[in-house]
PDB file of N, CA and C in Angstrom:
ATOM      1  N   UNK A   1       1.983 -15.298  12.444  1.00  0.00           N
ATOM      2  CA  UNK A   1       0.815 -14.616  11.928  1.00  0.00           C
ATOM      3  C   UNK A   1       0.117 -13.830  13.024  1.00  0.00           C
ATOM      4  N   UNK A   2      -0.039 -14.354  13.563  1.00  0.00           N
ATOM      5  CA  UNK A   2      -0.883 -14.159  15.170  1.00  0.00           C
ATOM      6  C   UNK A   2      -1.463 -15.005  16.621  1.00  0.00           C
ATOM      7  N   UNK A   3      -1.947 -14.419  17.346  1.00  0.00           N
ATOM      8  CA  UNK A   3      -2.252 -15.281  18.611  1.00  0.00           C
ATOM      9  C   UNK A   3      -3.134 -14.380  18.936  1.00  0.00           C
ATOM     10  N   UNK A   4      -4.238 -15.456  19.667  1.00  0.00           N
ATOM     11  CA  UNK A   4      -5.113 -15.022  20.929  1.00  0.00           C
ATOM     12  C   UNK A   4      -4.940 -15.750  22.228  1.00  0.00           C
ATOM     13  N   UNK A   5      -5.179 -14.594  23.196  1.00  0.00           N
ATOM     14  CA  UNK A   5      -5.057 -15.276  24.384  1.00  0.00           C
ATOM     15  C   UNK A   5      -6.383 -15.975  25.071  1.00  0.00           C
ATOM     16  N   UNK A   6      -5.817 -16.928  25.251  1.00  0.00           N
ATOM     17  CA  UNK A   6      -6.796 -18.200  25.786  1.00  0.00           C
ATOM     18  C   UNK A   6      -7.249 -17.905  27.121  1.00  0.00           C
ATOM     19  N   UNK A   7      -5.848 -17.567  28.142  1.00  0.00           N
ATOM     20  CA  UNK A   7      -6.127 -16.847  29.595  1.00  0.00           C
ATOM     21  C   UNK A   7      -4.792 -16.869  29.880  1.00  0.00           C
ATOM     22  N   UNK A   8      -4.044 -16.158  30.783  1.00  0.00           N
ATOM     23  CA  UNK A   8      -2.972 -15.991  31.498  1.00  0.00           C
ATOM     24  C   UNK A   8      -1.587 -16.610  31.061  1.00  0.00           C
ATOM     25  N   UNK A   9      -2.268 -18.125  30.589  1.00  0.00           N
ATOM     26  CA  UNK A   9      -1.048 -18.845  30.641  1.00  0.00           C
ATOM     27  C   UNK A   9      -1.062 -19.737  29.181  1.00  0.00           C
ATOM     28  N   UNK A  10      -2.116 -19.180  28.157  1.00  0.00           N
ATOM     29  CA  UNK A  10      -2.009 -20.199  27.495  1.00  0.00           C
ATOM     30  C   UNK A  10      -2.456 -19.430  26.201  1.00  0.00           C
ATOM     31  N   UNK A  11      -2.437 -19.687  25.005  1.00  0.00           N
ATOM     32  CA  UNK A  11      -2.519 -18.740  23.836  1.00  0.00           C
ATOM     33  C   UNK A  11      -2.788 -19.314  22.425  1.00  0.00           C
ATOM     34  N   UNK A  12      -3.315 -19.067  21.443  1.00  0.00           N
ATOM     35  CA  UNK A  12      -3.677 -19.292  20.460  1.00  0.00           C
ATOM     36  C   UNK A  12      -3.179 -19.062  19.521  1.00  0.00           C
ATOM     37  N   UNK A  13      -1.879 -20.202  18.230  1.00  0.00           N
ATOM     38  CA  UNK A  13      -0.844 -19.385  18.114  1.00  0.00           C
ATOM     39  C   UNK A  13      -1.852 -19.793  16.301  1.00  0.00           C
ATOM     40  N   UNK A  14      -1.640 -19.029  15.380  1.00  0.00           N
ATOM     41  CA  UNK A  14      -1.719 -19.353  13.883  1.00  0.00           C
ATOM     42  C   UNK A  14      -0.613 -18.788  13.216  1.00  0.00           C
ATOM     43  N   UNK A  15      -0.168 -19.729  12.658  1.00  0.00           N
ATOM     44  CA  UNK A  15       1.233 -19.523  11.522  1.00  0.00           C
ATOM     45  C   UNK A  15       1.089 -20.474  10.439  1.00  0.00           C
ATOM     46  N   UNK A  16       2.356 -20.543   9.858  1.00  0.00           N
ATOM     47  CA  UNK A  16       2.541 -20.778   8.518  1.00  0.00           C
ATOM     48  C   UNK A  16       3.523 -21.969   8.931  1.00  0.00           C
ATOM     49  N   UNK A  17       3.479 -23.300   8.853  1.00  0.00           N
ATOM     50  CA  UNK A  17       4.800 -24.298   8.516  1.00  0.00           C
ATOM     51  C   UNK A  17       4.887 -24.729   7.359  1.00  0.00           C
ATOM     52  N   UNK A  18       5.850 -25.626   7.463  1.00  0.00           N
ATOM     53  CA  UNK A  18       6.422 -26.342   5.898  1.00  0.00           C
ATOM     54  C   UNK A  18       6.514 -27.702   6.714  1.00  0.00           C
ATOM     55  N   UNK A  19       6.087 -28.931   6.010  1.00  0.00           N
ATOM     56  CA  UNK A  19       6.766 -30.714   6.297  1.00  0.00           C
ATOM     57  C   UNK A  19       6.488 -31.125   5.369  1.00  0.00           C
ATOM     58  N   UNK A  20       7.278 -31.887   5.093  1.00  0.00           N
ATOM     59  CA  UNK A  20       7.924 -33.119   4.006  1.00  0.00           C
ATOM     60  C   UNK A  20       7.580 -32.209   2.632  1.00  0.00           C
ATOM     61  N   UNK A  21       7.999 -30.631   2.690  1.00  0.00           N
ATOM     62  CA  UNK A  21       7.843 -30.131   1.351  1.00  0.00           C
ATOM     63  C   UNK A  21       6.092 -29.279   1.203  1.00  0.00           C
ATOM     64  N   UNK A  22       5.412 -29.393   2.031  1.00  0.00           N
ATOM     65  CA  UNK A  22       4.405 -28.807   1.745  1.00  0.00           C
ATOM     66  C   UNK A  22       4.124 -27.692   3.193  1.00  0.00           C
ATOM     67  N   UNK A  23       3.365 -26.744   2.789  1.00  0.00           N
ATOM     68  CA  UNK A  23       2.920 -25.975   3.222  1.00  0.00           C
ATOM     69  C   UNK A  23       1.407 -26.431   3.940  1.00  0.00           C
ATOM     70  N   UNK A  24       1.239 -25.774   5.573  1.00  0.00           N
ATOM     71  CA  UNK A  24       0.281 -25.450   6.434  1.00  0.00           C
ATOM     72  C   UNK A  24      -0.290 -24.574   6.940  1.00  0.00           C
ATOM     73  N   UNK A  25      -1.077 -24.503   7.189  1.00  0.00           N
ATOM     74  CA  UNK A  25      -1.345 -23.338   8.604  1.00  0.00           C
ATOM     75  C   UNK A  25      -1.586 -24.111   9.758  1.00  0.00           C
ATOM     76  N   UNK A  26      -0.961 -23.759  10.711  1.00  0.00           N
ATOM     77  CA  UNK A  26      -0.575 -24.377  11.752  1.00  0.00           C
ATOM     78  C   UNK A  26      -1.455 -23.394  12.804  1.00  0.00           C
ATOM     79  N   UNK A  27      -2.754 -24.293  13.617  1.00  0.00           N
ATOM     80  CA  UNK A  27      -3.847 -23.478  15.060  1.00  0.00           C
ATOM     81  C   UNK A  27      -3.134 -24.552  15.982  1.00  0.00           C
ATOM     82  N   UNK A  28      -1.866 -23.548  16.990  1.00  0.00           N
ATOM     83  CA  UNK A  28      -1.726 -24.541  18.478  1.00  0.00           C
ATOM     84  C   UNK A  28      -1.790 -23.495  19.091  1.00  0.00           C
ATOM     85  N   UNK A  29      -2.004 -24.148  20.626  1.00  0.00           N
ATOM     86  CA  UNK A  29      -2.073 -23.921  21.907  1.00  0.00           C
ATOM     87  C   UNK A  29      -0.548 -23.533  22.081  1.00  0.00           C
ATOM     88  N   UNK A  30      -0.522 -22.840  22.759  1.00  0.00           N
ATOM     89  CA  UNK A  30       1.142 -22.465  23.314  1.00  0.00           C
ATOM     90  C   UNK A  30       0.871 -22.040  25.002  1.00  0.00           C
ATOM     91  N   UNK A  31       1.765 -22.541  25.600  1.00  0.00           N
ATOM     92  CA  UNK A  31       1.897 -22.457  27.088  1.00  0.00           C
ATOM     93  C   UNK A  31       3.048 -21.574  27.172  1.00  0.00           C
ATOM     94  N   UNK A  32       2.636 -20.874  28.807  1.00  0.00           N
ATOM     95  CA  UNK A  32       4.248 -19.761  29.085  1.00  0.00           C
ATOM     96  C   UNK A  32       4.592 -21.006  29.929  1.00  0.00           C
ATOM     97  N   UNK A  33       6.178 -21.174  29.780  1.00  0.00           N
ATOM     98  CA  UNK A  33       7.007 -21.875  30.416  1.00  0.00           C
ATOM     99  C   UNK A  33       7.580 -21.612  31.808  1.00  0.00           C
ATOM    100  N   UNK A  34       8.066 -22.124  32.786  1.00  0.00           N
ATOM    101  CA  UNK A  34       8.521 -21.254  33.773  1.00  0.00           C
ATOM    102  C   UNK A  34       9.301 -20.231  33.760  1.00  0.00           C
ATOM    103  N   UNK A  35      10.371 -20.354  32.746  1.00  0.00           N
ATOM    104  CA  UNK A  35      11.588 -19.527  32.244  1.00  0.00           C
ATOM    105  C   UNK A  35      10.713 -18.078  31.271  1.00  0.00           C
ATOM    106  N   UNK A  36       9.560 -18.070  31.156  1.00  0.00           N
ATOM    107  CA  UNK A  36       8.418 -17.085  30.759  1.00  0.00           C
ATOM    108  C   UNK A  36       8.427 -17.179  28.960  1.00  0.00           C
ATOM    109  N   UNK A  37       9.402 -18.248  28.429  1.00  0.00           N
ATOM    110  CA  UNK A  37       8.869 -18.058  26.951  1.00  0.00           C
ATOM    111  C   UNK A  37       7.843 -19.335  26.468  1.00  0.00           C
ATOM    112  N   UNK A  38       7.269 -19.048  25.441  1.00  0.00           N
ATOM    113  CA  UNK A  38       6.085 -19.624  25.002  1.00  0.00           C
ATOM    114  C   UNK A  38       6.297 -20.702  24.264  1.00  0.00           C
ATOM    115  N   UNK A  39       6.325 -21.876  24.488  1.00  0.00           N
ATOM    116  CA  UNK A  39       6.284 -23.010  24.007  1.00  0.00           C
ATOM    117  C   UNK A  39       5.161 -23.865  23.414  1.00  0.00           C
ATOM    118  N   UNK A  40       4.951 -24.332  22.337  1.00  0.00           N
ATOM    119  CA  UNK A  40       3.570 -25.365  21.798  1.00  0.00           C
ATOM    120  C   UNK A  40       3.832 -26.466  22.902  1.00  0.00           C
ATOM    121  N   UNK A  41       2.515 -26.926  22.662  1.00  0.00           N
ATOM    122  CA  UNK A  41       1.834 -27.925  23.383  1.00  0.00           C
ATOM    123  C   UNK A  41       1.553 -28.846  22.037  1.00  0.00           C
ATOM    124  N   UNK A  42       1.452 -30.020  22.345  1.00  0.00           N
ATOM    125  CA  UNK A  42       0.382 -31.055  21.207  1.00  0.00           C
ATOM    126  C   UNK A  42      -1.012 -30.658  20.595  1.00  0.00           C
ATOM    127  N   UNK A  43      -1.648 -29.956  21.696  1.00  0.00           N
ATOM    128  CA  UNK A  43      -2.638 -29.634  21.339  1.00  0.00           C
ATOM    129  C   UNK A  43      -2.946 -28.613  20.052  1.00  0.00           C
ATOM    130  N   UNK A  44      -3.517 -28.950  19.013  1.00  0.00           N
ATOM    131  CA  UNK A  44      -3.264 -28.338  17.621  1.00  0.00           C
ATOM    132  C   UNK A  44      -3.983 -28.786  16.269  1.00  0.00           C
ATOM    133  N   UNK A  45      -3.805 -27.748  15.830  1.00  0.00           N
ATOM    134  CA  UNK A  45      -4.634 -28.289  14.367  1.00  0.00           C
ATOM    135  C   UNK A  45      -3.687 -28.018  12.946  1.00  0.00           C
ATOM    136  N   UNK A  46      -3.050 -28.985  12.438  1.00  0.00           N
ATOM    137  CA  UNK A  46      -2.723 -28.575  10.780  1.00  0.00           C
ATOM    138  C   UNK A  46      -3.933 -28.397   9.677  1.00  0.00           C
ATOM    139  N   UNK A  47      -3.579 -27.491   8.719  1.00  0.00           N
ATOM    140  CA  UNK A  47      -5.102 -27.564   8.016  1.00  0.00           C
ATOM    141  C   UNK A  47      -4.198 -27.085   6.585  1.00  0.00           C
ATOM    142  N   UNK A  48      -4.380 -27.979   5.500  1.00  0.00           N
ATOM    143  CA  UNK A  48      -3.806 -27.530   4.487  1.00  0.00           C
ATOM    144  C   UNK A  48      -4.871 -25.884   3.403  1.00  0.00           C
ATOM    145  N   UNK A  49      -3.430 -25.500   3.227  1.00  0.00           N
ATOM    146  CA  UNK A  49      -4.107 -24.003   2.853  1.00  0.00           C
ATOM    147  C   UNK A  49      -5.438 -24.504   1.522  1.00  0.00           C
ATOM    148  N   UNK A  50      -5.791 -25.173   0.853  1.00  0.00           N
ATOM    149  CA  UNK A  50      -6.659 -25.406   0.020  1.00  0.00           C
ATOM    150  C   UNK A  50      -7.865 -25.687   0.839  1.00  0.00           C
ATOM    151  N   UNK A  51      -7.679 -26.052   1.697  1.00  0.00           N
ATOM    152  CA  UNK A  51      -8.349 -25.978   3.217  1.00  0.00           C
ATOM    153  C   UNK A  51      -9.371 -24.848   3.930  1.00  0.00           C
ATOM    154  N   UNK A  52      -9.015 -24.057   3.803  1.00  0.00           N
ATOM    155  CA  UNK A  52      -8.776 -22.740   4.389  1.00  0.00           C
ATOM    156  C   UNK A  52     -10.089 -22.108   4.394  1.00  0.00           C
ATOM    157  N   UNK A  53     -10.476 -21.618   3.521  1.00  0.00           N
ATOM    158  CA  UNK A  53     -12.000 -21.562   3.045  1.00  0.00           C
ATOM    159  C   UNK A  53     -13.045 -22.308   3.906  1.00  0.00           C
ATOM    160  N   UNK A  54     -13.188 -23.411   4.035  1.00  0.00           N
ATOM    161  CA  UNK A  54     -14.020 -24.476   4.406  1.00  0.00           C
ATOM    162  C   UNK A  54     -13.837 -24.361   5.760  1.00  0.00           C
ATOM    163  N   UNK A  55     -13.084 -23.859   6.418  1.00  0.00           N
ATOM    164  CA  UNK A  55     -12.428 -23.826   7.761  1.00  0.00           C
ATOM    165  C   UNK A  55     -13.331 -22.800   8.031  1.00  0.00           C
ATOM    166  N   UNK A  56     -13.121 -21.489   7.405  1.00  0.00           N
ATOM    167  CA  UNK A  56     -13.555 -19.814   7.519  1.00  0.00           C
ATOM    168  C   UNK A  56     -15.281 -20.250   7.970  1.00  0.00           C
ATOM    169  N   UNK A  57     -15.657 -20.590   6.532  1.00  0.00           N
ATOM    170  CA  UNK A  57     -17.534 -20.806   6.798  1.00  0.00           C
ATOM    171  C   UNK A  57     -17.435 -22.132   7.867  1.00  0.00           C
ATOM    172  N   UNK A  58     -16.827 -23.113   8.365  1.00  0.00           N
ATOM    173  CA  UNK A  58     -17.455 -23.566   9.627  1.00  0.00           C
ATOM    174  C   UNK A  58     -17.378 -22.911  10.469  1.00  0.00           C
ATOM    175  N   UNK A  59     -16.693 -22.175  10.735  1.00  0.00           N
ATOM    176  CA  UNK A  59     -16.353 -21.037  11.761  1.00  0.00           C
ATOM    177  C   UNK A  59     -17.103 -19.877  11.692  1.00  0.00           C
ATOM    178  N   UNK A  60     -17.794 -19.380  10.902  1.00  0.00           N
ATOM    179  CA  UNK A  60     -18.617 -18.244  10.685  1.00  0.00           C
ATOM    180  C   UNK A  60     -19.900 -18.813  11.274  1.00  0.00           C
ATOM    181  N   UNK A  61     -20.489 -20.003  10.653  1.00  0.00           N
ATOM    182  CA  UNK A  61     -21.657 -20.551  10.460  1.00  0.00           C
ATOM    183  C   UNK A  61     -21.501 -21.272  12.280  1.00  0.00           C
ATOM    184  N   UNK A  62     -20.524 -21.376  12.953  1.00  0.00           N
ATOM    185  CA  UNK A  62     -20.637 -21.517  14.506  1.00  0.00           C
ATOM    186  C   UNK A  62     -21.183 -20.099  14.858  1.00  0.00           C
ATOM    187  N   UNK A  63     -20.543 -19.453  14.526  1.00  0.00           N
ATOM    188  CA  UNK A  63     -20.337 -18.198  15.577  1.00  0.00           C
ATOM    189  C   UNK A  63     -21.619 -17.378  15.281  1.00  0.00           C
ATOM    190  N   UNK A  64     -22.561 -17.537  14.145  1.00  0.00           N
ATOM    191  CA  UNK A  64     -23.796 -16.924  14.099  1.00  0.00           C
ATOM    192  C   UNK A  64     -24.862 -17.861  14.932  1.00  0.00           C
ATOM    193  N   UNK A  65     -24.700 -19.661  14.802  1.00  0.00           N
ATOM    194  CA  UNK A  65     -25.365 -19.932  15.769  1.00  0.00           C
ATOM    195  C   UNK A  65     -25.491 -19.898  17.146  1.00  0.00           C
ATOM    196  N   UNK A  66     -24.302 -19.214  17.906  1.00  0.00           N
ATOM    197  CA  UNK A  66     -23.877 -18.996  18.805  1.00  0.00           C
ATOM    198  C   UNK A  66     -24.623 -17.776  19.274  1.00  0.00           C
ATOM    199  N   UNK A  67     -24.134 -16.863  18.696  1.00  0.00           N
ATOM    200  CA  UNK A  67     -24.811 -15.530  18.349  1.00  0.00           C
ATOM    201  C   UNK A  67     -26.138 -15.063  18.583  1.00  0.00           C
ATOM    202  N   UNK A  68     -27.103 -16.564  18.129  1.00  0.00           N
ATOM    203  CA  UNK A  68     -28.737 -16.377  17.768  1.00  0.00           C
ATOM    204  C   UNK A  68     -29.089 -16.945  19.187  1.00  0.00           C
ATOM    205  N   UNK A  69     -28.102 -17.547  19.942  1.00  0.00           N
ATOM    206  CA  UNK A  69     -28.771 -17.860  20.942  1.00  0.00           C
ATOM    207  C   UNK A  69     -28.718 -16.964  22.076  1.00  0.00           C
TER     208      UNK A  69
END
């Protein structure tokens, strides 16, 4: 789907998986490797797509309080 970069070496990956039959959206961390390709880390969030919504407005409703300060 996409990525942001975190800094130099580390990145913000969002996609789409599938386990045990169901569908995710998948927020990990991805590291450059020595060999220079991008590998996940543990660090991560699954969030089922019915999900998704509720995700958007906590995330909006951060970033305006953030904002006001």
């Amino acid at each position: 789907m996409g990525e942001i970069e975190r800094n130099p070496t580390e990145r913000l990956r969002v996609s789409t998986e599938s386990f045990k039959g169901r569908d995710y959206i998948d927020l990990r961390i991805y590291y450059e490797a020595n060999d220079g390709e991008w590998k996940p880390t543990k660090k991560g969030v699954t969030i089922a797509p019915e999900k998704t919504e509720d995700v958007i407005k906590l995330l909006e409703k951060a970033g305006k309080q953030l904002s006001g300060k």
